[in-house]
N, C-alpha and C. Protein backbone atom coordinates (compact mmCIF):
# COMPACT_ATOMS: atom_id res chain seq x y z
N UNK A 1 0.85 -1.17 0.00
CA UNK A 1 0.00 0.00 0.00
C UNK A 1 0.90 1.24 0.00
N UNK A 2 0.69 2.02 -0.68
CA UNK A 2 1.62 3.44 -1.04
C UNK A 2 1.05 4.28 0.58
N UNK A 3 2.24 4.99 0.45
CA UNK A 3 1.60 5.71 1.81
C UNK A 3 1.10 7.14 1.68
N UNK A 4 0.31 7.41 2.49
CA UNK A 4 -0.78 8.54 2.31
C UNK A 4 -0.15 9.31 1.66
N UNK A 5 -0.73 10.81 1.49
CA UNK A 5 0.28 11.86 1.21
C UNK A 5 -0.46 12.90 2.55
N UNK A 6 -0.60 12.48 3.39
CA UNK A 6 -1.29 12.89 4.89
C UNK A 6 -1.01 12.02 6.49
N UNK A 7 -0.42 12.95 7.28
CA UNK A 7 -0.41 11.62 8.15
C UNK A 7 -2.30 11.61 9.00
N UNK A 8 -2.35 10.11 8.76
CA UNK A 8 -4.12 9.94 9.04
C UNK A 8 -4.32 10.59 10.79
N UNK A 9 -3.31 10.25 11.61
CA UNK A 9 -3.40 10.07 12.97
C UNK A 9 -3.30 11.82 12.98
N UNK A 10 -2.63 12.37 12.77
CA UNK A 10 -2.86 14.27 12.95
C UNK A 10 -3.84 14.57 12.59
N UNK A 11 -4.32 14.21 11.18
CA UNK A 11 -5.89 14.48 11.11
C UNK A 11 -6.90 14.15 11.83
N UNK A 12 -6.65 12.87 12.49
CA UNK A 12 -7.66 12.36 13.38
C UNK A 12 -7.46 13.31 15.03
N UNK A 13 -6.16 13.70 14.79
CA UNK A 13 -5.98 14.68 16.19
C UNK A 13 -6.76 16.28 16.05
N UNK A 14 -6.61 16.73 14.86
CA UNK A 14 -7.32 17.77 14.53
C UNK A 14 -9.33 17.53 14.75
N UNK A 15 -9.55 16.64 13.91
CA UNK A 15 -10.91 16.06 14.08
C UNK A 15 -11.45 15.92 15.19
N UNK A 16 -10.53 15.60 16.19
CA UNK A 16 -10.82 15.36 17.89
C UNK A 16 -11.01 16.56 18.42
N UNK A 17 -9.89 17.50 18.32
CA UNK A 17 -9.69 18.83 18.87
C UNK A 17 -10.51 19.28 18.48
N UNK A 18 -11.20 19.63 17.29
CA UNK A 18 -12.65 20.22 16.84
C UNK A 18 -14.04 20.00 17.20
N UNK A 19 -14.21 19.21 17.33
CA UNK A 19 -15.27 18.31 17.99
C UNK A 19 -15.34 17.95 19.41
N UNK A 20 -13.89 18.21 20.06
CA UNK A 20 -14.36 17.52 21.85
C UNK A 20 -13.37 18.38 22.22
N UNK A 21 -12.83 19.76 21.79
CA UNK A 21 -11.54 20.34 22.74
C UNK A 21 -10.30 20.07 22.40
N UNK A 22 -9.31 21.03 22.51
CA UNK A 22 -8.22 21.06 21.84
C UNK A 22 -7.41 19.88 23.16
N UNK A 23 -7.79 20.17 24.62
CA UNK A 23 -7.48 19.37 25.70
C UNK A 23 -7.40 17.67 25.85
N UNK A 24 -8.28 17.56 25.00
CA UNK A 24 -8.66 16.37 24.83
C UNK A 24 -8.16 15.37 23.39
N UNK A 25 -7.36 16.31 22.31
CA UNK A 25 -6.47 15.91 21.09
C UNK A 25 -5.09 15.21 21.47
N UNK A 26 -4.30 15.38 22.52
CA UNK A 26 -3.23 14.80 22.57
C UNK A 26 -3.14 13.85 23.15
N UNK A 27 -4.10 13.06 24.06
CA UNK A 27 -4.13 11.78 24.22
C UNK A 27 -4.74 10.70 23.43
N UNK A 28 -5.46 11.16 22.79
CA UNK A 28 -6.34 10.77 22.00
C UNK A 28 -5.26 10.22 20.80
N UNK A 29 -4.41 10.96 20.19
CA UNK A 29 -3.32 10.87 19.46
C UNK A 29 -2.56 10.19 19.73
N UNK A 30 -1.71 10.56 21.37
CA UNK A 30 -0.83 9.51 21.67
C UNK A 30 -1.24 8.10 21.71
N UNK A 31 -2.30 7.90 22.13
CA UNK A 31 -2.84 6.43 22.05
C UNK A 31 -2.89 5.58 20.67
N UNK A 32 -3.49 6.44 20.02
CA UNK A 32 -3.59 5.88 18.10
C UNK A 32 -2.08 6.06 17.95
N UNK A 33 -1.18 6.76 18.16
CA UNK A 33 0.27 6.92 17.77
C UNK A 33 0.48 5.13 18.29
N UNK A 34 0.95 5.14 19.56
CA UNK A 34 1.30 4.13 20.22
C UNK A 34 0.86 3.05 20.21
N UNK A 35 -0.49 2.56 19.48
CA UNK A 35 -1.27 1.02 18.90
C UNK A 35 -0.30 1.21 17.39
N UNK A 36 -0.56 2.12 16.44
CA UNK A 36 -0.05 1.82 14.73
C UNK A 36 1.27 1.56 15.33
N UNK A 37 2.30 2.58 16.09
CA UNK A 37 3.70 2.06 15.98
C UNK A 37 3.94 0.53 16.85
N UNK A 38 3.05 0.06 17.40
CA UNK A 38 3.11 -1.44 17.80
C UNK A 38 2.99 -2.19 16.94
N UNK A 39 2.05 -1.83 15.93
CA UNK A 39 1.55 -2.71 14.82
C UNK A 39 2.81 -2.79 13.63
N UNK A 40 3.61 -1.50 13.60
CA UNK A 40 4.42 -1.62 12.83
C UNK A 40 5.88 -2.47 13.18
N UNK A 41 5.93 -2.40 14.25
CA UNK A 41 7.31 -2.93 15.04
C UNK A 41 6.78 -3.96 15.05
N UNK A 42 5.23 -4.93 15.40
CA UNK A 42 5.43 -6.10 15.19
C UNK A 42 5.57 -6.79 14.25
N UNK A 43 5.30 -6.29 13.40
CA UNK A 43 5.10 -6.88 11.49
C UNK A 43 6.88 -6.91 11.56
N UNK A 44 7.77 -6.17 12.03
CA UNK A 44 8.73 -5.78 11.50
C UNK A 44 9.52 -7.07 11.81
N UNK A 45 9.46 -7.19 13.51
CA UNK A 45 9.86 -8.93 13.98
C UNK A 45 9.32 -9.87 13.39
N UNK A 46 7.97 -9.97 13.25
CA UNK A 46 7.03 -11.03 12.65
C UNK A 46 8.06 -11.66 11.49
N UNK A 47 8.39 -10.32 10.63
CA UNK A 47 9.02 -10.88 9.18
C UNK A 47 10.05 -11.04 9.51
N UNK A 48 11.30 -10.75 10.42
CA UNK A 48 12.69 -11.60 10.87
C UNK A 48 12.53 -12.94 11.54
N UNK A 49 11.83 -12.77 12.55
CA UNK A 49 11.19 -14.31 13.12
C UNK A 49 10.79 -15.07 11.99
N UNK A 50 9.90 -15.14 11.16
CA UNK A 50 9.39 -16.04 10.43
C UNK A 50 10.58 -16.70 9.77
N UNK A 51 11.45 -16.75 9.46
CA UNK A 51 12.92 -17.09 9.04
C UNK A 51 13.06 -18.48 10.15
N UNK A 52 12.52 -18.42 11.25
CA UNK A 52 13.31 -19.15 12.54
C UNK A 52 12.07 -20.14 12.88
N UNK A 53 11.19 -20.23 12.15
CA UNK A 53 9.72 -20.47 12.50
C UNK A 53 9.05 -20.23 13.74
N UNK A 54 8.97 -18.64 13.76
CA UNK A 54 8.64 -17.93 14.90
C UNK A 54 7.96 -17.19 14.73
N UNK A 55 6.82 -16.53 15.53
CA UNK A 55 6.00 -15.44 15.66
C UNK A 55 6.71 -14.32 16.99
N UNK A 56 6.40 -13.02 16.86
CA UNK A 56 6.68 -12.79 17.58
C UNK A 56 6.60 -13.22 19.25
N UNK A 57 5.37 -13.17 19.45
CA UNK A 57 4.71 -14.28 20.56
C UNK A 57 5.48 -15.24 21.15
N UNK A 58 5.77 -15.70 19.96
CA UNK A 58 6.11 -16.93 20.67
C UNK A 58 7.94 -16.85 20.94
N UNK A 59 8.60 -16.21 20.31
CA UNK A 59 9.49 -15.68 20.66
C UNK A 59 9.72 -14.98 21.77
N UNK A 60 8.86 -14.39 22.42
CA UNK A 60 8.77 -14.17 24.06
C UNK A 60 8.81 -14.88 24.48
N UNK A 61 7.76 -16.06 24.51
CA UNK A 61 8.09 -17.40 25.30
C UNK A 61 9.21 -18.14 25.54
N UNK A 62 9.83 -18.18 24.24
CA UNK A 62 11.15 -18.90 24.27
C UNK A 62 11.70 -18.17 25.08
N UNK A 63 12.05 -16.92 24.52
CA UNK A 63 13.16 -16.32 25.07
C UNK A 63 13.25 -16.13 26.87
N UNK A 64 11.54 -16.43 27.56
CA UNK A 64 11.17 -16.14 29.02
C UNK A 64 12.68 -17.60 29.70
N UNK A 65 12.20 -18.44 28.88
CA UNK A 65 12.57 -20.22 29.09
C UNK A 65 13.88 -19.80 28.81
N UNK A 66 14.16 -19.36 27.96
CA UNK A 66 16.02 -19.55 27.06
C UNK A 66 16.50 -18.37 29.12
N UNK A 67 16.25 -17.25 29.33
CA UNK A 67 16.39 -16.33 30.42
C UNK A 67 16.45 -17.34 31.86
N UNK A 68 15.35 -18.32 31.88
CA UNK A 68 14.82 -18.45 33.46
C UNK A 68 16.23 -19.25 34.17
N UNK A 69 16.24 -19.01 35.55
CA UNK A 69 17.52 -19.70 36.11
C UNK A 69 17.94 -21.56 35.55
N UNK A 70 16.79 -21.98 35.71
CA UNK A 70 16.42 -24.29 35.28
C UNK A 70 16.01 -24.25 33.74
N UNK A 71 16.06 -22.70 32.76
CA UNK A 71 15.81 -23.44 31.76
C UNK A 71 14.08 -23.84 31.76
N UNK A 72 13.56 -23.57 32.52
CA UNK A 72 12.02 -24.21 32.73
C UNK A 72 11.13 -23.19 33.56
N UNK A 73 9.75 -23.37 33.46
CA UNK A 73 9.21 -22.53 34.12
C UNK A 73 7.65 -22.89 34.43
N UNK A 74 7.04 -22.77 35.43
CA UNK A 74 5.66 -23.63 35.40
C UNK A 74 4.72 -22.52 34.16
N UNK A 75 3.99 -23.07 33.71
CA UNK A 75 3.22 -22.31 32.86
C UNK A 75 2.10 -21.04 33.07
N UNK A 76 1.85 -20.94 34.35
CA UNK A 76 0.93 -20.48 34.79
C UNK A 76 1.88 -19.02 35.49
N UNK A 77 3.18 -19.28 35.86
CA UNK A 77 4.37 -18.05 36.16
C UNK A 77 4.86 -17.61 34.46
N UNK A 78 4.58 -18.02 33.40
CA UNK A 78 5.00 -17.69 32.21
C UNK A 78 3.53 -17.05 32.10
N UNK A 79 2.82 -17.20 32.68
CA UNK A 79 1.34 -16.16 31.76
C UNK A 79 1.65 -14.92 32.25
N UNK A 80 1.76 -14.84 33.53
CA UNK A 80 2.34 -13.76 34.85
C UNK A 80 3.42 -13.18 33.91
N UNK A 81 4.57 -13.66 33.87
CA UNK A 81 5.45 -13.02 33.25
C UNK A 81 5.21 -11.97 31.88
N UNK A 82 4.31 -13.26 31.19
CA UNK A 82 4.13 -12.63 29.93
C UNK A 82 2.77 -11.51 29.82
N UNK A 83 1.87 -11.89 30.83
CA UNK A 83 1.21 -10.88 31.18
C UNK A 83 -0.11 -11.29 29.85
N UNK A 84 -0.07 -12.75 29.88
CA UNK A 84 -1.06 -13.30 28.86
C UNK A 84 -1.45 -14.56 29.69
N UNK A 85 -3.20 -14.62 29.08
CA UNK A 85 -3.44 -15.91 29.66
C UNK A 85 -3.27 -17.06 29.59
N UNK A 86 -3.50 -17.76 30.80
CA UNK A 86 -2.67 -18.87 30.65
C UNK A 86 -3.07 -20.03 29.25
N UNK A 87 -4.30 -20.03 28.93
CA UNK A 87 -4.25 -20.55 27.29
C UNK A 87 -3.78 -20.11 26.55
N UNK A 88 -3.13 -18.86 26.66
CA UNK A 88 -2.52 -18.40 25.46
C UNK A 88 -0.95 -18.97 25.54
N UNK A 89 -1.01 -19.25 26.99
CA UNK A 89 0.83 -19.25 27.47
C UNK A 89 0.87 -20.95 26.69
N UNK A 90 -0.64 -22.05 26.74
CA UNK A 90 -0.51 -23.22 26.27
C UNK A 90 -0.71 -23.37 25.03
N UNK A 91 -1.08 -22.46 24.33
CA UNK A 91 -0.96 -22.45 23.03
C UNK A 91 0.23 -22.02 22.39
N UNK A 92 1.05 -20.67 22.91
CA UNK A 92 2.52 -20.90 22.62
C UNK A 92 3.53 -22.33 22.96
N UNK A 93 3.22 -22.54 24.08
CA UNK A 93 4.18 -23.87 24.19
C UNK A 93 3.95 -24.95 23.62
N UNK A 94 2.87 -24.85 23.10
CA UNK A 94 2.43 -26.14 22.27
C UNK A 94 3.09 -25.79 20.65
N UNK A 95 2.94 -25.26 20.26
CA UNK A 95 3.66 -24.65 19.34
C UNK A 95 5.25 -24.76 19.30
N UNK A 96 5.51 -24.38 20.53
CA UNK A 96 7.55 -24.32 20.48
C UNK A 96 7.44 -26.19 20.35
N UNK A 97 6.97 -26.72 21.51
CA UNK A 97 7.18 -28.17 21.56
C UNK A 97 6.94 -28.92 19.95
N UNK A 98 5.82 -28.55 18.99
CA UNK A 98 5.73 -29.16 18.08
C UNK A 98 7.25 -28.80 17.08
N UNK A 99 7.60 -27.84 17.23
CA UNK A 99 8.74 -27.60 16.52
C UNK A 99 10.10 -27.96 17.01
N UNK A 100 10.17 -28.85 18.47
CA UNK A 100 11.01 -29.17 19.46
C UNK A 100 11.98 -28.23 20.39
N UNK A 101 11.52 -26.95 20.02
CA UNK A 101 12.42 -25.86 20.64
C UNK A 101 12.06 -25.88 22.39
N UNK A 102 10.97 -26.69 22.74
CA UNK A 102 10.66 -26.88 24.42
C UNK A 102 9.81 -28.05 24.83
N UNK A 103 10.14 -28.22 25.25
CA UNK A 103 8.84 -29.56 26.16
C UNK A 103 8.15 -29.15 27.05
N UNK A 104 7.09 -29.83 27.82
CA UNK A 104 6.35 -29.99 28.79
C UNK A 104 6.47 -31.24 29.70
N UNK A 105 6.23 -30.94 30.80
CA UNK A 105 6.32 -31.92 31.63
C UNK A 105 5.41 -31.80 32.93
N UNK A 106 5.36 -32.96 34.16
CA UNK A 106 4.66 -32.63 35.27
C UNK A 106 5.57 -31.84 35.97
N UNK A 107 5.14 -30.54 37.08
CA UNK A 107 6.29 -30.39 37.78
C UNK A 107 6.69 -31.49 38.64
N UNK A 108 7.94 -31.96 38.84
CA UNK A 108 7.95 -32.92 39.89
C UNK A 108 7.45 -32.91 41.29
N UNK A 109 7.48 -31.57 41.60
CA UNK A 109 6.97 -31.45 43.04
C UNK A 109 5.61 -30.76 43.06
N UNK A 110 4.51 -31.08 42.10
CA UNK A 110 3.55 -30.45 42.15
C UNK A 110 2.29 -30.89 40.79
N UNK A 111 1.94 -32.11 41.15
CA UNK A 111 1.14 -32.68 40.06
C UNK A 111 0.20 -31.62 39.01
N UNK A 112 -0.36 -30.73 40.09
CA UNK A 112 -0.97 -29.76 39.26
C UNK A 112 -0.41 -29.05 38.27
N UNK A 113 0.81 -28.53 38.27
CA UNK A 113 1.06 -28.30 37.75
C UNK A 113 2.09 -28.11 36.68
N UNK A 114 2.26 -27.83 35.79
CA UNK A 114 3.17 -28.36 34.19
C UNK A 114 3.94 -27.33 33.66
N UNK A 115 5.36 -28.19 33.80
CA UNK A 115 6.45 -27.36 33.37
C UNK A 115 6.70 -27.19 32.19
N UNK A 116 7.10 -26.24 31.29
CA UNK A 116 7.72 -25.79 30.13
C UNK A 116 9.19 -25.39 30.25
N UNK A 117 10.18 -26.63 29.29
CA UNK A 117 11.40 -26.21 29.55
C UNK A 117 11.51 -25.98 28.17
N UNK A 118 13.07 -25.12 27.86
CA UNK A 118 13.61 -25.18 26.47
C UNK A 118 14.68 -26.28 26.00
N UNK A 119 14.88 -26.65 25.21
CA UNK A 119 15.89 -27.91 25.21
C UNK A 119 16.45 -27.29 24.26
N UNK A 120 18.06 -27.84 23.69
CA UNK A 120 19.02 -27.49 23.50
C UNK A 120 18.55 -27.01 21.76
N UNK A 121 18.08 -27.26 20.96
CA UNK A 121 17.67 -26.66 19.78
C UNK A 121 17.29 -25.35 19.86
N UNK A 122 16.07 -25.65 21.16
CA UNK A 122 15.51 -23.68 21.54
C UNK A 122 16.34 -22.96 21.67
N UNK A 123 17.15 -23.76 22.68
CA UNK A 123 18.54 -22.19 23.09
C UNK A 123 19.47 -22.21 21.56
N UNK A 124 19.16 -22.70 20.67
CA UNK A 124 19.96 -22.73 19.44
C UNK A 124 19.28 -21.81 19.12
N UNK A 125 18.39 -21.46 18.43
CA UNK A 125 17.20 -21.12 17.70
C UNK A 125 16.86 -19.94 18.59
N UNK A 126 16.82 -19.70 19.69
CA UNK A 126 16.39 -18.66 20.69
C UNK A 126 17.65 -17.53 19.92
N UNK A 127 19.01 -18.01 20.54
CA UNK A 127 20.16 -16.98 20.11
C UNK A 127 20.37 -16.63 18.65
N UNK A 128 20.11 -17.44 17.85
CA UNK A 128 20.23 -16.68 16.17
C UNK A 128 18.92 -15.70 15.78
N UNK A 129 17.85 -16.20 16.68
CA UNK A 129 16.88 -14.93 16.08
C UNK A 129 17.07 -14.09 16.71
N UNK A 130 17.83 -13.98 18.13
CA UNK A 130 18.01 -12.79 18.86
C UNK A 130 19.02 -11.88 18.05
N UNK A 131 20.32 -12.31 17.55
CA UNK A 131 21.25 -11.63 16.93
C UNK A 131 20.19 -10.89 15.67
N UNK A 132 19.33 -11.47 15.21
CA UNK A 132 18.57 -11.43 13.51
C UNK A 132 17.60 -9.97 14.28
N UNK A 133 17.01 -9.98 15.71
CA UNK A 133 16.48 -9.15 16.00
C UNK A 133 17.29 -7.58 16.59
N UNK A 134 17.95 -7.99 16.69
CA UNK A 134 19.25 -7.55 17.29
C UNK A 134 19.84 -6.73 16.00
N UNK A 135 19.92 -7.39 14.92
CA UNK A 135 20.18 -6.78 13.68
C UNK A 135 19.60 -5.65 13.15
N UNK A 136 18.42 -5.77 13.25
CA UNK A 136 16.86 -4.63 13.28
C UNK A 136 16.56 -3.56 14.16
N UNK A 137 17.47 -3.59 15.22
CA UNK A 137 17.43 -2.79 16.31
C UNK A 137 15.89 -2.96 16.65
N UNK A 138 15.61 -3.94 16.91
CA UNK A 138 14.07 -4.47 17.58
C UNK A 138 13.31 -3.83 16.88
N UNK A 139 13.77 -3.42 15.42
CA UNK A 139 12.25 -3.21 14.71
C UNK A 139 11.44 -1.35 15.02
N UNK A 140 12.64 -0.61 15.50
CA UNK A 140 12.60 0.53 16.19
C UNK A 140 13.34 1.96 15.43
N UNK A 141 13.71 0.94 14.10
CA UNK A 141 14.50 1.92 12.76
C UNK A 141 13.71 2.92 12.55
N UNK A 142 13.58 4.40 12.20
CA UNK A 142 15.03 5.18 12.67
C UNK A 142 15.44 5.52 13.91
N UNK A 143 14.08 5.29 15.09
CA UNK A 143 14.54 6.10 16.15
C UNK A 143 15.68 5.86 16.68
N UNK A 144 16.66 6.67 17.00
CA UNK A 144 17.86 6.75 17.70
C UNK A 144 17.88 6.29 19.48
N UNK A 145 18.88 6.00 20.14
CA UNK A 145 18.71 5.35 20.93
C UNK A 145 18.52 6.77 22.12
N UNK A 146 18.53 8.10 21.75
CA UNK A 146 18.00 9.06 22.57
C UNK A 146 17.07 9.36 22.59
N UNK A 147 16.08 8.86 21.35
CA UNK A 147 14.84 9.12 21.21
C UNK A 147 13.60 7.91 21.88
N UNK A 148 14.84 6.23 22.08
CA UNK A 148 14.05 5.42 22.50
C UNK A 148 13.89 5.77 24.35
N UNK A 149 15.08 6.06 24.47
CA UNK A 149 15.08 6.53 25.95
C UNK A 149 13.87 7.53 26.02
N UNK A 150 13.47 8.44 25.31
CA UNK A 150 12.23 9.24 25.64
C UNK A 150 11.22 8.27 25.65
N UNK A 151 10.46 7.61 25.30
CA UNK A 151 9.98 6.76 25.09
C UNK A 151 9.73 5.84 25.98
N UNK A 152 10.97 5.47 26.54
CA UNK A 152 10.69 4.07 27.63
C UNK A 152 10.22 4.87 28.97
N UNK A 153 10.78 5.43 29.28
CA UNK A 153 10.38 6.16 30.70
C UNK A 153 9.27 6.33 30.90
N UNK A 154 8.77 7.29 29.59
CA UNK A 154 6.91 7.45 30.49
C UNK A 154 5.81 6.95 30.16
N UNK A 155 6.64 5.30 28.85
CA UNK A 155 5.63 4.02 28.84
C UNK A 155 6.23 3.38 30.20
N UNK A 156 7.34 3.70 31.27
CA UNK A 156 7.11 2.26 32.37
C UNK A 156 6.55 3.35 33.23
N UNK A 157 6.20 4.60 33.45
CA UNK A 157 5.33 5.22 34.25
C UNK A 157 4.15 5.02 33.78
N UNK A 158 3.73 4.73 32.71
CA UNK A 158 2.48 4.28 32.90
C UNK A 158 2.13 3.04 33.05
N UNK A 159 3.05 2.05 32.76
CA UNK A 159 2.72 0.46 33.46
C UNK A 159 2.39 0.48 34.61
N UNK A 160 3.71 1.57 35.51
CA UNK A 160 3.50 1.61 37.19
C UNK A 160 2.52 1.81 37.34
N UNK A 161 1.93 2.88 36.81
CA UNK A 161 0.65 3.21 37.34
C UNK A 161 -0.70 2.34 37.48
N UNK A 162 -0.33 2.01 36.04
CA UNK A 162 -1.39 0.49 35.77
C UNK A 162 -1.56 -0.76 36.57
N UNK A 163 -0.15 -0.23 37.63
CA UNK A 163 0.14 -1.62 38.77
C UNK A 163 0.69 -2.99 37.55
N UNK A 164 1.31 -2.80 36.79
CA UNK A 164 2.31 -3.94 35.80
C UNK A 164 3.35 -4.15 36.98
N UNK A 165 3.64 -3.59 37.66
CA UNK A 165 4.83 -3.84 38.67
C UNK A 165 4.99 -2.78 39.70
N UNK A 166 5.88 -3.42 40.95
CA UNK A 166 5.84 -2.13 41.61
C UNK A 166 7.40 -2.20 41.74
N UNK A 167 7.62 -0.70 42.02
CA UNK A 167 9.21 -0.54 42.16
C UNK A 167 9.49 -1.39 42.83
N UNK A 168 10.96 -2.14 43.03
CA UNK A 168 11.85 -2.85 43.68
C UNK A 168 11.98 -1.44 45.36
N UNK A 169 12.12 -0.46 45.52
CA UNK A 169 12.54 -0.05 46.67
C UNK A 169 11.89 -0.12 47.78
């Protein structure tokens, strides 16, 4: 698709400001800003991952497993982590396992519940798409790394706020 010769999201900020207050245009914006540039950064991994037979998604997962201290993690602390539900956390691992990048198992000390480890292909496969993502600068081309720093700060003030975590102090 050719791209506009308009950016749509300023117009839609103008349209807002006209209709509900000029007060009320810049969040309204930042929000539509901050869903399209998600959408674009994920397409951007989507198409380096797919190389590795990976989605982005599920490339979190791995990578939670490739990170955790045992290599393993109960599934239900990977939804937590990932901040997705836990069918979604069994539908990724079902996925890595069909492609052998992780298994499942019982925990040993806890029938209820079922571990997801990575086995030695994943951590193969985990580290070459990381370098491949790594290559892309996470899909974050052109911004500069002073401009991502604007950026991160007062998206993890608003996680805090959201209660995503609370400070360590």
């Amino acid at each position: 698709m050719p791209p506009l010769p308009f950016d749509p999201i300023r117009e839609a900020g103008r349209q807002w400001e006209r209709h509900w207050g000029a007060e009320t245009a810049p969040p309204m914006e930042a929000v539509i800003s901050i869903v399209r540039a998600q959408q674009i950064v994920v397409a951007r991994l989507n198409a380096v991952l797919h190389g590795f037979g990976l989605t982005y998604s599920r490339y979190e997962a791995l990578m939670l497993l490739f990170y955790s201290r045992e290599g393993s993690l109960p599934l239900g602390k990977m939804g937590v982590r990932l901040q997705v539900h836990l069918t979604n956390v069994t539908k990724l691992v079902a996925a890595l396992e069909a492609r052998g990048l992780a298994d499942r198992a019982p925990h040993p000390d806890d029938r209820r519940t079922t571990l997801a480890s990575i086995t030695p292909a994943g951590r193969d496969v985990a580290a070459a798409a990381t370098h491949a993502v790594n290559a892309i600068d996470f899909g974050t081309a052109p911004l500069a790394p002073g401009a991502l720093d604007g950026i991160i700060v007062p998206l993890r003030d608003l996680r805090r706020a959201a209660g995503d975590f609370a400070d360590p102090e």
